[in-house]
PDB file of N, CA and C in Angstrom:
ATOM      1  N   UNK A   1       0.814  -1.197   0.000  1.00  0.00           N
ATOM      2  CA  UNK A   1       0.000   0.000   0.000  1.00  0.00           C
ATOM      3  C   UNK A   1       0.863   1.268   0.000  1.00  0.00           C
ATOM      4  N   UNK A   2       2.136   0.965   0.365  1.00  0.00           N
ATOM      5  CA  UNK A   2       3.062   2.426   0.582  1.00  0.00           C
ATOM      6  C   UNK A   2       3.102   3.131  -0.982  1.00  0.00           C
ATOM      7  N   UNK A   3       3.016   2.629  -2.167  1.00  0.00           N
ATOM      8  CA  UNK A   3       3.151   2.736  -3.645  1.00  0.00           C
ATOM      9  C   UNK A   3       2.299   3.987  -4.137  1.00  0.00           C
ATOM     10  N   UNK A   4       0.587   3.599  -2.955  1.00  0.00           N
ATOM     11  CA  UNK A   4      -0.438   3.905  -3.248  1.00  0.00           C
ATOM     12  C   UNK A   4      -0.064   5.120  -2.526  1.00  0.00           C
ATOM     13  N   UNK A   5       0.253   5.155  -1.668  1.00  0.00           N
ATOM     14  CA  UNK A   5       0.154   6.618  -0.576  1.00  0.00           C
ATOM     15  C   UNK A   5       1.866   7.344  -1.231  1.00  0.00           C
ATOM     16  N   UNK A   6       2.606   7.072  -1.772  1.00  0.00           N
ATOM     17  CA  UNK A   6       3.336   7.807  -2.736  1.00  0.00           C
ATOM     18  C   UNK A   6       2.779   8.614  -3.989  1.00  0.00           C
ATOM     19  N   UNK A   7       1.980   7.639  -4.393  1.00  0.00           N
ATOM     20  CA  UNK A   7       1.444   8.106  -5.730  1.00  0.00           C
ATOM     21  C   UNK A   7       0.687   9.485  -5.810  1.00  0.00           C
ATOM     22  N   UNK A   8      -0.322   9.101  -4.032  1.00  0.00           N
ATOM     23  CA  UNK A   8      -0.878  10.248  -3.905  1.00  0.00           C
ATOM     24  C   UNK A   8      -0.263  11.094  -3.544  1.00  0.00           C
ATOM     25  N   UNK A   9       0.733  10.982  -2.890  1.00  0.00           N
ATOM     26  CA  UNK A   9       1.589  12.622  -2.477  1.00  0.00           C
ATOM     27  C   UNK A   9       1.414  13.394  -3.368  1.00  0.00           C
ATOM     28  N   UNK A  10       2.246  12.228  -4.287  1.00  0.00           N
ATOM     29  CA  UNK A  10       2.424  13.087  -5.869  1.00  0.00           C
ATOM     30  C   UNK A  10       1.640  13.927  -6.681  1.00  0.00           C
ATOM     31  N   UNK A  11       0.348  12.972  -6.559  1.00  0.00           N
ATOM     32  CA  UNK A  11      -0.434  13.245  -7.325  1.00  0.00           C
ATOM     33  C   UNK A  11      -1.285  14.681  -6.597  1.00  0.00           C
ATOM     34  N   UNK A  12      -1.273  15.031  -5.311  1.00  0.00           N
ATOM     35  CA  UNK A  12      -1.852  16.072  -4.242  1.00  0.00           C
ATOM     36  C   UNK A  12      -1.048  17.058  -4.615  1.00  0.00           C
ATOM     37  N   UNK A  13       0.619  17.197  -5.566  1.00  0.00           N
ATOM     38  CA  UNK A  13       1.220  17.994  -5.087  1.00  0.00           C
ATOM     39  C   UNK A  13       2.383  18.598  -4.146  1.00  0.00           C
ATOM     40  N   UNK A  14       2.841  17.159  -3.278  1.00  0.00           N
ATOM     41  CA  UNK A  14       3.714  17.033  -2.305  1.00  0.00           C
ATOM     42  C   UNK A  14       3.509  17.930  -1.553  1.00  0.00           C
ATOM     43  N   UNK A  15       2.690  18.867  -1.318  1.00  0.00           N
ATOM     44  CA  UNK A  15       3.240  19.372   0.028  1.00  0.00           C
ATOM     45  C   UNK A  15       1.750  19.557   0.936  1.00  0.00           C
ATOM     46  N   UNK A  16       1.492  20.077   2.461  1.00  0.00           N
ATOM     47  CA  UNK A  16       0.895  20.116   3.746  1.00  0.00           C
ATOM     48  C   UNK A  16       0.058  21.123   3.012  1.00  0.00           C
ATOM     49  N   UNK A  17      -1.430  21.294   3.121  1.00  0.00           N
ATOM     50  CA  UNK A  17      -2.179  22.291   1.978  1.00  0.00           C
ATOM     51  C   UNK A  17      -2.229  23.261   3.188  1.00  0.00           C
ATOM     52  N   UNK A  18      -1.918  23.641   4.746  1.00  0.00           N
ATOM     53  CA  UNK A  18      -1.933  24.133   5.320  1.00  0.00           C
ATOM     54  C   UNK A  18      -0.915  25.450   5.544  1.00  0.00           C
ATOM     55  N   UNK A  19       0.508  24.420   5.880  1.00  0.00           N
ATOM     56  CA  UNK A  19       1.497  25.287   6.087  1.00  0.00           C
ATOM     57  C   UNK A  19       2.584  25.383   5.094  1.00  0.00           C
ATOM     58  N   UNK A  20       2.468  24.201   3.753  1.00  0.00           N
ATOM     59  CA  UNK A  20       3.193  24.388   2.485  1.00  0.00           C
ATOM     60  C   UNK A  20       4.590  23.409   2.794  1.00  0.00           C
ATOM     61  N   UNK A  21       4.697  22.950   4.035  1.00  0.00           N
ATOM     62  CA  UNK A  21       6.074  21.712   4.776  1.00  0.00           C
ATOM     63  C   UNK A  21       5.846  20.675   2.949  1.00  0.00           C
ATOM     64  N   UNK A  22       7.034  20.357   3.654  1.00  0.00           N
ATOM     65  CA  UNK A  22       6.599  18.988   2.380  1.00  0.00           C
ATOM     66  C   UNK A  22       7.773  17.839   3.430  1.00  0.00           C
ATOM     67  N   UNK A  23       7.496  18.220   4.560  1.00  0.00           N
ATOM     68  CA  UNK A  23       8.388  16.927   5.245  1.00  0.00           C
ATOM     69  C   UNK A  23       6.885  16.330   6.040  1.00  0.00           C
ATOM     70  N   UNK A  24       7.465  14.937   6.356  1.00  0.00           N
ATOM     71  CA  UNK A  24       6.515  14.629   6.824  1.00  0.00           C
ATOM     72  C   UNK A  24       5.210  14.352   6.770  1.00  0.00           C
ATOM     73  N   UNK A  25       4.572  14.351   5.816  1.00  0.00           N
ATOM     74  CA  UNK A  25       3.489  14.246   5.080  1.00  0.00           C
ATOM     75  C   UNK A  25       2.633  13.006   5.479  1.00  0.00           C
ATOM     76  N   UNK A  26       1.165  12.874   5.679  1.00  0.00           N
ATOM     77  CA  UNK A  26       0.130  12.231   6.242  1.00  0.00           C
ATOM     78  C   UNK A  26      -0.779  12.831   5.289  1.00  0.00           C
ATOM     79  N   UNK A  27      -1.857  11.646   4.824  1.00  0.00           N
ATOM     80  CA  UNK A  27      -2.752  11.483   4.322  1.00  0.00           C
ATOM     81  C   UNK A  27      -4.011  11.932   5.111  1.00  0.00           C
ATOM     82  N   UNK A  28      -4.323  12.679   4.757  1.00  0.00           N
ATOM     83  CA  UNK A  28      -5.768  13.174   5.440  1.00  0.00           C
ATOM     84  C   UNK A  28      -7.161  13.016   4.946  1.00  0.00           C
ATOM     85  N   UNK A  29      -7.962  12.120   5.685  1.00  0.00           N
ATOM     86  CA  UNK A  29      -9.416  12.134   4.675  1.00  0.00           C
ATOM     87  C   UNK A  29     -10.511  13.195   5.628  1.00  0.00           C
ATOM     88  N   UNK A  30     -10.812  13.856   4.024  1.00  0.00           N
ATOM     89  CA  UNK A  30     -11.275  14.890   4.915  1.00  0.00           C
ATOM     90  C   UNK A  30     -12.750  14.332   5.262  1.00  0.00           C
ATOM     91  N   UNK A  31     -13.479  13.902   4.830  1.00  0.00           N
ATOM     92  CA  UNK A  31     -14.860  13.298   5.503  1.00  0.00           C
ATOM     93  C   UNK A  31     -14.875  12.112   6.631  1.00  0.00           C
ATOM     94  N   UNK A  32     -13.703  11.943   6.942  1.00  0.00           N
ATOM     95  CA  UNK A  32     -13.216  11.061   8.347  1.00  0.00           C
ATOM     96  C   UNK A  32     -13.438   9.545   8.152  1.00  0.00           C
ATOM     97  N   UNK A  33     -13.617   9.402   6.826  1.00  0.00           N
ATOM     98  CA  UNK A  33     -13.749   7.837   6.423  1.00  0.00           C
ATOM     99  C   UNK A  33     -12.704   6.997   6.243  1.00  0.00           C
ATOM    100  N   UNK A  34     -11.952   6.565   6.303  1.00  0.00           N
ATOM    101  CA  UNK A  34     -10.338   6.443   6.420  1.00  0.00           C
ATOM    102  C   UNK A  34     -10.912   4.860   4.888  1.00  0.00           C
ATOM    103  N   UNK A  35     -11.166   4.681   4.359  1.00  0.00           N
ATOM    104  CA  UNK A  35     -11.849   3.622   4.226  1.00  0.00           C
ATOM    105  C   UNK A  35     -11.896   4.571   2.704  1.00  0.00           C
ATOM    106  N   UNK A  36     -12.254   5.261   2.552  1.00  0.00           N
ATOM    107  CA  UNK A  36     -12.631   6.457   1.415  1.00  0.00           C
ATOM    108  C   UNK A  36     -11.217   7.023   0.714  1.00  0.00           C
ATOM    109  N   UNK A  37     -10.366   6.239  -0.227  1.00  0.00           N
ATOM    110  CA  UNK A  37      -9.365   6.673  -0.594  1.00  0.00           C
ATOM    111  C   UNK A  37      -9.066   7.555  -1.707  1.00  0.00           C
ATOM    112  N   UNK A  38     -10.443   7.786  -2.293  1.00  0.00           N
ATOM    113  CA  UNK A  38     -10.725   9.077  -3.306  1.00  0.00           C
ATOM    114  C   UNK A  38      -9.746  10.071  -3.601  1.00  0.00           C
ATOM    115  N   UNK A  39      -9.095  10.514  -4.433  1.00  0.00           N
ATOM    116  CA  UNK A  39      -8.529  11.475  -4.602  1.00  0.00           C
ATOM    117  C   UNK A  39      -9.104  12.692  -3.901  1.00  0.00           C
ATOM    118  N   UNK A  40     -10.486  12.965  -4.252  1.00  0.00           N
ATOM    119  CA  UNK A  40     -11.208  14.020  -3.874  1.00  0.00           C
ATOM    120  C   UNK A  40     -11.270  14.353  -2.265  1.00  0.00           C
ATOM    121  N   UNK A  41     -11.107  12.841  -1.542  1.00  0.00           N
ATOM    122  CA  UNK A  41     -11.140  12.908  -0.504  1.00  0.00           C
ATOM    123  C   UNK A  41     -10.150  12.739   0.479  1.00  0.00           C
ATOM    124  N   UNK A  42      -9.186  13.199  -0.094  1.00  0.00           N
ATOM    125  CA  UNK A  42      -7.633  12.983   0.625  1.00  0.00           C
ATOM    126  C   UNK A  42      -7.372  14.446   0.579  1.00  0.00           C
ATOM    127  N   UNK A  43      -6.430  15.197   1.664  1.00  0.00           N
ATOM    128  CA  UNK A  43      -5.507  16.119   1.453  1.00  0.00           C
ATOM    129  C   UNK A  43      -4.469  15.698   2.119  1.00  0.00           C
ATOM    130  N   UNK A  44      -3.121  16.386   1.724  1.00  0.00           N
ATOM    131  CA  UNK A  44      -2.109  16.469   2.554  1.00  0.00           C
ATOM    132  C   UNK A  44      -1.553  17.454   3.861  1.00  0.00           C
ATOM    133  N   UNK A  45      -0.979  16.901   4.867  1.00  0.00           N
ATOM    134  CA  UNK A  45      -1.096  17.578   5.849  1.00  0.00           C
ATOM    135  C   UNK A  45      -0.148  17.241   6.417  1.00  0.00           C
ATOM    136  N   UNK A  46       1.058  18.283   6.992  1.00  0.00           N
ATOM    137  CA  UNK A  46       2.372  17.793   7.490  1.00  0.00           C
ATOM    138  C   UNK A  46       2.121  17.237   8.581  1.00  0.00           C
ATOM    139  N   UNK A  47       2.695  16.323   9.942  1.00  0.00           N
ATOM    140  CA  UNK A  47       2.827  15.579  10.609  1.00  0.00           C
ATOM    141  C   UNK A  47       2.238  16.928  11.729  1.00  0.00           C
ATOM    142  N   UNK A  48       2.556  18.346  11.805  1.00  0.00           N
ATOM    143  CA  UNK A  48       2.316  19.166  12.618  1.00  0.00           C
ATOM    144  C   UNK A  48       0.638  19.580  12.269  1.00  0.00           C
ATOM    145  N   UNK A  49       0.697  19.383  11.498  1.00  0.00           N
ATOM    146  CA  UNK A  49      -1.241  20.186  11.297  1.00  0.00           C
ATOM    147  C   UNK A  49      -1.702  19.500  11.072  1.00  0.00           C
ATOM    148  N   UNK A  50      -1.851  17.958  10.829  1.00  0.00           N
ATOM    149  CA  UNK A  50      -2.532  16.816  10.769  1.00  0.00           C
ATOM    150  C   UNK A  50      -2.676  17.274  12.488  1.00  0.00           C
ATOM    151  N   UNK A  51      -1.740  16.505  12.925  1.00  0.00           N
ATOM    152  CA  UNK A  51      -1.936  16.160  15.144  1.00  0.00           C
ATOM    153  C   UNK A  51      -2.531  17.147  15.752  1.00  0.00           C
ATOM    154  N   UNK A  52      -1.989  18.619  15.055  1.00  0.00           N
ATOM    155  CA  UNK A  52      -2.791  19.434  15.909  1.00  0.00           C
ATOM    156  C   UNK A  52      -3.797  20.638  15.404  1.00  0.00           C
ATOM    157  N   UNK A  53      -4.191  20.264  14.513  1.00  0.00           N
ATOM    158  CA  UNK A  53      -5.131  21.012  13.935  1.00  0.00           C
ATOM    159  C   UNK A  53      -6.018  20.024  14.105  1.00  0.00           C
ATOM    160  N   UNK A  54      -7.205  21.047  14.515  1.00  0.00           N
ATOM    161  CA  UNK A  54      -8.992  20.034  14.110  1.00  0.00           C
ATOM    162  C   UNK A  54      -9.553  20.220  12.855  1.00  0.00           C
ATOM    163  N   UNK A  55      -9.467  19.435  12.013  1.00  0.00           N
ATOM    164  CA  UNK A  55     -10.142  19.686  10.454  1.00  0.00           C
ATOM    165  C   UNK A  55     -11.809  20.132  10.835  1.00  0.00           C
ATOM    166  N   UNK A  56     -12.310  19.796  11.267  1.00  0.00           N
ATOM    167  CA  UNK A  56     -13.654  19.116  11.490  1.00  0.00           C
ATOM    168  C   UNK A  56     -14.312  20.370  11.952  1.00  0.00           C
ATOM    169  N   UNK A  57     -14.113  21.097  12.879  1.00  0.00           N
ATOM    170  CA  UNK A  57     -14.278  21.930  13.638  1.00  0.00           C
ATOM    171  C   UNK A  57     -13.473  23.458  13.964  1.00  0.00           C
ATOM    172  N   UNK A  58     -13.724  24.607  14.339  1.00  0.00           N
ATOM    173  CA  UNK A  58     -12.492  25.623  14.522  1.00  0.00           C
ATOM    174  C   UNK A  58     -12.082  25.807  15.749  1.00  0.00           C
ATOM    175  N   UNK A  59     -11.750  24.697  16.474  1.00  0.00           N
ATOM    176  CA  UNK A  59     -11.401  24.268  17.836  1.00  0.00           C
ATOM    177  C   UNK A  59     -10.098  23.439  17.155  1.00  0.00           C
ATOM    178  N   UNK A  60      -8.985  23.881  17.922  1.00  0.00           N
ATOM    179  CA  UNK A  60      -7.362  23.768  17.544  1.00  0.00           C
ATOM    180  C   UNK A  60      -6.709  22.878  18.800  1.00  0.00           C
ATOM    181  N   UNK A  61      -6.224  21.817  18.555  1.00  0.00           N
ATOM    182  CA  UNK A  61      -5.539  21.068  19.061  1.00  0.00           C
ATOM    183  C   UNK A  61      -3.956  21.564  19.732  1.00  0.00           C
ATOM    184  N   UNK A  62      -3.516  21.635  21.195  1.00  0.00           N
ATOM    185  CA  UNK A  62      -2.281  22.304  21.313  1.00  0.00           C
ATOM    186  C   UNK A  62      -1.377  20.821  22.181  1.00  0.00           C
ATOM    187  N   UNK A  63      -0.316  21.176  21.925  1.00  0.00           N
ATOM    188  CA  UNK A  63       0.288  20.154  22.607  1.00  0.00           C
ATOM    189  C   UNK A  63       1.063  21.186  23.584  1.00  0.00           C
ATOM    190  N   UNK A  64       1.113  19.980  25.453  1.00  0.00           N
ATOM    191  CA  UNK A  64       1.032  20.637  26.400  1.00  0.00           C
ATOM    192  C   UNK A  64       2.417  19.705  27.152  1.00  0.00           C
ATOM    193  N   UNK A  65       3.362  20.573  27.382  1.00  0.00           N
ATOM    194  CA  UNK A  65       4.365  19.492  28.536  1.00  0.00           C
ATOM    195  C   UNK A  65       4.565  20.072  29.973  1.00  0.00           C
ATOM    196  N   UNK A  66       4.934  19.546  30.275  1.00  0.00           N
ATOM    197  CA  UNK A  66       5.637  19.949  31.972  1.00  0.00           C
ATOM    198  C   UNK A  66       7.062  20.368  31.751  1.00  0.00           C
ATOM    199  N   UNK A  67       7.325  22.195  32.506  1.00  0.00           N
ATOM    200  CA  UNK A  67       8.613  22.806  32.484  1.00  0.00           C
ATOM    201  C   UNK A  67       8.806  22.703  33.914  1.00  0.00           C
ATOM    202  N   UNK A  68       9.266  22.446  34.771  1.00  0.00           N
ATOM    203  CA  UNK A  68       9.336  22.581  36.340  1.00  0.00           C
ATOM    204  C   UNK A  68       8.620  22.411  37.030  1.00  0.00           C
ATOM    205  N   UNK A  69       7.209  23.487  37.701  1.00  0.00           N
ATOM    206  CA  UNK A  69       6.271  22.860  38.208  1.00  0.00           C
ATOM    207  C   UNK A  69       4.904  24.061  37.456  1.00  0.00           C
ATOM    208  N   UNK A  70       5.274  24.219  35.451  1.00  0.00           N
ATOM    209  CA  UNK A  70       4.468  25.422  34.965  1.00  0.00           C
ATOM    210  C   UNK A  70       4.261  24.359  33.912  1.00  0.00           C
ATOM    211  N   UNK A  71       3.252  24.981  33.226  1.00  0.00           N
ATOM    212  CA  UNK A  71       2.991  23.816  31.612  1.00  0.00           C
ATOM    213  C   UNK A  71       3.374  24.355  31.190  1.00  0.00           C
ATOM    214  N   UNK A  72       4.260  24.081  29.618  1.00  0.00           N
ATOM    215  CA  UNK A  72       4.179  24.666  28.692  1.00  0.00           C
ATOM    216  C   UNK A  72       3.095  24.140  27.466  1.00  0.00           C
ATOM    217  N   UNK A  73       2.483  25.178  27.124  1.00  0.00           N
ATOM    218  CA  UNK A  73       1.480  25.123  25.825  1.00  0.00           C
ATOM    219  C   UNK A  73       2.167  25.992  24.700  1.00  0.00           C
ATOM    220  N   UNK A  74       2.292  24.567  23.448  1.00  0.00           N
ATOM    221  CA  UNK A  74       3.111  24.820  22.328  1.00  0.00           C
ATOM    222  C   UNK A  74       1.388  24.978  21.221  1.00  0.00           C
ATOM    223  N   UNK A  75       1.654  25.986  20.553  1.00  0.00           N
ATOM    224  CA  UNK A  75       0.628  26.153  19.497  1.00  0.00           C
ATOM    225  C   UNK A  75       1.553  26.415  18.128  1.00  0.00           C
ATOM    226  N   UNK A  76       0.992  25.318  17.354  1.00  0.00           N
ATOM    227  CA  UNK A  76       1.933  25.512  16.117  1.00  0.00           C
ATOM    228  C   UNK A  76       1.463  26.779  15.169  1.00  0.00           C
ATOM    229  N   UNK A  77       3.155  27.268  14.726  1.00  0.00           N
ATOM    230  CA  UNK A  77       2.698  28.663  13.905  1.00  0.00           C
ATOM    231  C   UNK A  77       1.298  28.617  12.579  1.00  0.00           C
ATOM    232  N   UNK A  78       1.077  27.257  12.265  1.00  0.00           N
ATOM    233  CA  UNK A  78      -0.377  27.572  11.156  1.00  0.00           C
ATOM    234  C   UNK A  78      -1.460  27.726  12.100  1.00  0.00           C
ATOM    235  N   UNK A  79      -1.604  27.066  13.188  1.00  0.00           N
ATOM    236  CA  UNK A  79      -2.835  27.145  13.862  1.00  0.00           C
ATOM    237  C   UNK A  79      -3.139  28.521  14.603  1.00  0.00           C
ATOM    238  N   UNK A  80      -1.580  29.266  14.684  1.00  0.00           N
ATOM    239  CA  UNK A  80      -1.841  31.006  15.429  1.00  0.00           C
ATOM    240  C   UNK A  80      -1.881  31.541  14.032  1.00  0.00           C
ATOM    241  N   UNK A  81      -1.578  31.339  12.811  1.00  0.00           N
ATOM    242  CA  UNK A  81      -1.502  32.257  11.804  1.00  0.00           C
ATOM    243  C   UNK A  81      -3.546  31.809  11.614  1.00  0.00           C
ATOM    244  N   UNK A  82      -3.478  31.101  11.447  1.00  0.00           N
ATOM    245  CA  UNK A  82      -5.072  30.695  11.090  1.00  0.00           C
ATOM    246  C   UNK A  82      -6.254  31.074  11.989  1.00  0.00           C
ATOM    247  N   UNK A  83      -5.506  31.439  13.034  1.00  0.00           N
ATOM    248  CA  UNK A  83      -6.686  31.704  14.143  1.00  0.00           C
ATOM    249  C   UNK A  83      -6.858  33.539  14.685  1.00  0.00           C
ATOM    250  N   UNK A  84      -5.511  34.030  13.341  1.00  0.00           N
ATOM    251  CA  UNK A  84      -5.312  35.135  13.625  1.00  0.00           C
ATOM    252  C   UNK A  84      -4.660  35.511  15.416  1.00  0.00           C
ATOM    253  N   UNK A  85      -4.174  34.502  15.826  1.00  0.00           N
ATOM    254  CA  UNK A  85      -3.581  35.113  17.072  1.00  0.00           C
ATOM    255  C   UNK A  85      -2.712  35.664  17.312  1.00  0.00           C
ATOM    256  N   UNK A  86      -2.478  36.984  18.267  1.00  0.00           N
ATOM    257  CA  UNK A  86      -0.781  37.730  17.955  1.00  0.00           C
ATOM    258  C   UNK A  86      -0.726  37.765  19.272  1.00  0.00           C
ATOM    259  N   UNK A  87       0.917  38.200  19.515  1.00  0.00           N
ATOM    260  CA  UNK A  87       1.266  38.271  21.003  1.00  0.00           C
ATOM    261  C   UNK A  87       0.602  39.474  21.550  1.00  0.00           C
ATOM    262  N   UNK A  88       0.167  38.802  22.759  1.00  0.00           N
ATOM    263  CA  UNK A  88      -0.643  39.291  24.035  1.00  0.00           C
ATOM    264  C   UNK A  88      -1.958  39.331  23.757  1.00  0.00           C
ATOM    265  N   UNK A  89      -2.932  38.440  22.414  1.00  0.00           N
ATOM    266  CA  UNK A  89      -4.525  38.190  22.576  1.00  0.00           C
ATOM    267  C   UNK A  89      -4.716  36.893  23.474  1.00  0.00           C
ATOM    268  N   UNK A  90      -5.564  37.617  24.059  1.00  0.00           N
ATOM    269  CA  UNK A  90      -6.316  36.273  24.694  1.00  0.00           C
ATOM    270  C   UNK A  90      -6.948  34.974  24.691  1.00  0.00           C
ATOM    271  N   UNK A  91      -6.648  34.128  25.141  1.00  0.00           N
ATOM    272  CA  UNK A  91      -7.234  33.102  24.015  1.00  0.00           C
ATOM    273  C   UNK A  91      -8.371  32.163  25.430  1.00  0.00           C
ATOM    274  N   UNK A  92      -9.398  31.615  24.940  1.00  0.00           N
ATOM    275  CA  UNK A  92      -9.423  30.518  26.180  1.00  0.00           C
ATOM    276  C   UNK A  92      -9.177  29.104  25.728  1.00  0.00           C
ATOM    277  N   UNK A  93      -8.416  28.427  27.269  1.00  0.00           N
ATOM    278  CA  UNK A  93      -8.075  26.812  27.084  1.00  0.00           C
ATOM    279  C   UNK A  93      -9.304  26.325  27.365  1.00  0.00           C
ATOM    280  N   UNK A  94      -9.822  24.938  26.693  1.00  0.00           N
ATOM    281  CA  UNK A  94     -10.460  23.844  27.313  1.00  0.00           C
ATOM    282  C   UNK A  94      -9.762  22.531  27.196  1.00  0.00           C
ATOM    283  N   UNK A  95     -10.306  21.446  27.797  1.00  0.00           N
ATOM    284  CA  UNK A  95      -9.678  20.541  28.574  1.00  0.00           C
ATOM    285  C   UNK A  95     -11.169  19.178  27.706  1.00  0.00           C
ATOM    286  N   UNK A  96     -10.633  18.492  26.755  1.00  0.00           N
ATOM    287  CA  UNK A  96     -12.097  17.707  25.555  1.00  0.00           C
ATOM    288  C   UNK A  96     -12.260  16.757  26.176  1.00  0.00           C
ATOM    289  N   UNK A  97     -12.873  15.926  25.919  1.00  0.00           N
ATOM    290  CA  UNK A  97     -13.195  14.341  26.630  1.00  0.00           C
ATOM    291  C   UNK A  97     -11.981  13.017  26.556  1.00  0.00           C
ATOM    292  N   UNK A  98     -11.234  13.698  25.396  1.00  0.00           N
ATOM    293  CA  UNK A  98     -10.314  13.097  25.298  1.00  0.00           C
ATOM    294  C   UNK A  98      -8.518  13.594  26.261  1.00  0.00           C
ATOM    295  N   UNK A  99      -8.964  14.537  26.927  1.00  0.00           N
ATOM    296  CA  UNK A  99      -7.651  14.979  27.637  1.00  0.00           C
ATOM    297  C   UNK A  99      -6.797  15.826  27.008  1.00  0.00           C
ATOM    298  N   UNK A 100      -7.076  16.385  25.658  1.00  0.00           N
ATOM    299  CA  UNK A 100      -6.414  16.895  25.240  1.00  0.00           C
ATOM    300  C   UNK A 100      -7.138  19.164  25.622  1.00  0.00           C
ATOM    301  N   UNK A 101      -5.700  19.285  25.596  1.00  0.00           N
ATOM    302  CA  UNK A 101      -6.060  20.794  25.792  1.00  0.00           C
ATOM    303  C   UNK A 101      -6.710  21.976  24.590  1.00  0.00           C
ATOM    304  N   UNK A 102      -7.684  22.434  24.220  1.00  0.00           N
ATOM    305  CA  UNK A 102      -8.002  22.771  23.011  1.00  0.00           C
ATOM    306  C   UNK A 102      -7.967  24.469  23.638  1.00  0.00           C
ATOM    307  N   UNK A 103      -7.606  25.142  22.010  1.00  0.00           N
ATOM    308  CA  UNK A 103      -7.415  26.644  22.319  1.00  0.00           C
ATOM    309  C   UNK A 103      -8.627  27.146  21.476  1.00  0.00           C
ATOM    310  N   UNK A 104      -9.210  28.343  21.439  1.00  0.00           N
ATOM    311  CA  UNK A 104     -10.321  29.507  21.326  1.00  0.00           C
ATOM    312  C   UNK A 104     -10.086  30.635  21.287  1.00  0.00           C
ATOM    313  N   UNK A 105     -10.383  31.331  20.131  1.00  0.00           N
ATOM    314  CA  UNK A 105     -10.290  32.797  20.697  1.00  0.00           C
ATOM    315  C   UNK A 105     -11.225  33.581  21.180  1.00  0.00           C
ATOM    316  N   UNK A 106     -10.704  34.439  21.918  1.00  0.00           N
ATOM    317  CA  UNK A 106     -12.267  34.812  22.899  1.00  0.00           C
ATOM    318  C   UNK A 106     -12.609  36.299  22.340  1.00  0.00           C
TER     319      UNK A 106
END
């Protein structure tokens, strides 16, 4: 199957239709059918805006670690360029069913 998911890179264009990366690259179906290998229904999406972008919704996926005893919350530069966020707007966190931390602008 790897032949097949080459072909399509190719055929998509090689690169993330988000942030323009061409490393890393993941197959994205955009109607969530994974099962649905359509041209029409594939985009490409670098390894960073696939994980943390929400296709589906305009609720943005952030990845969160532990610095000492503070979190750090990493928001990748397409998801602040896309959400229009600049330093010092406000944003609000939520906390999904799945544990993951999601950002908003308020």
């Amino acid at each position: 199957m790897a032949w097949y998911r080459e072909t399509l890179i190719a055929i998509l264009g090689g690169k993330c239709v988000r942030c323009g990366s061409t490393r890393m690259l993941e197959l994205h179906h955009i109607d969530g059918d994974r099962l649905n290998n359509s041209v029409d229904n594939i985009e490409l999406l670098c390894f960073n805006c696939h994980r943390f972008g929400s296709p589906h919704d305009d609720k943005m996926i952030v990845a969160v670690g532990q610095v000492g005893n503070s979190l750090r919350i990493s928001i990748p530069k397409p998801i602040i360029d896309q959400l229009g966020i600049k330093k010092g707007d406000k944003v609000l966190l939520s906390i999904d069913e799945e544990n993951r931390i999601i950002v908003e602008q308020t």
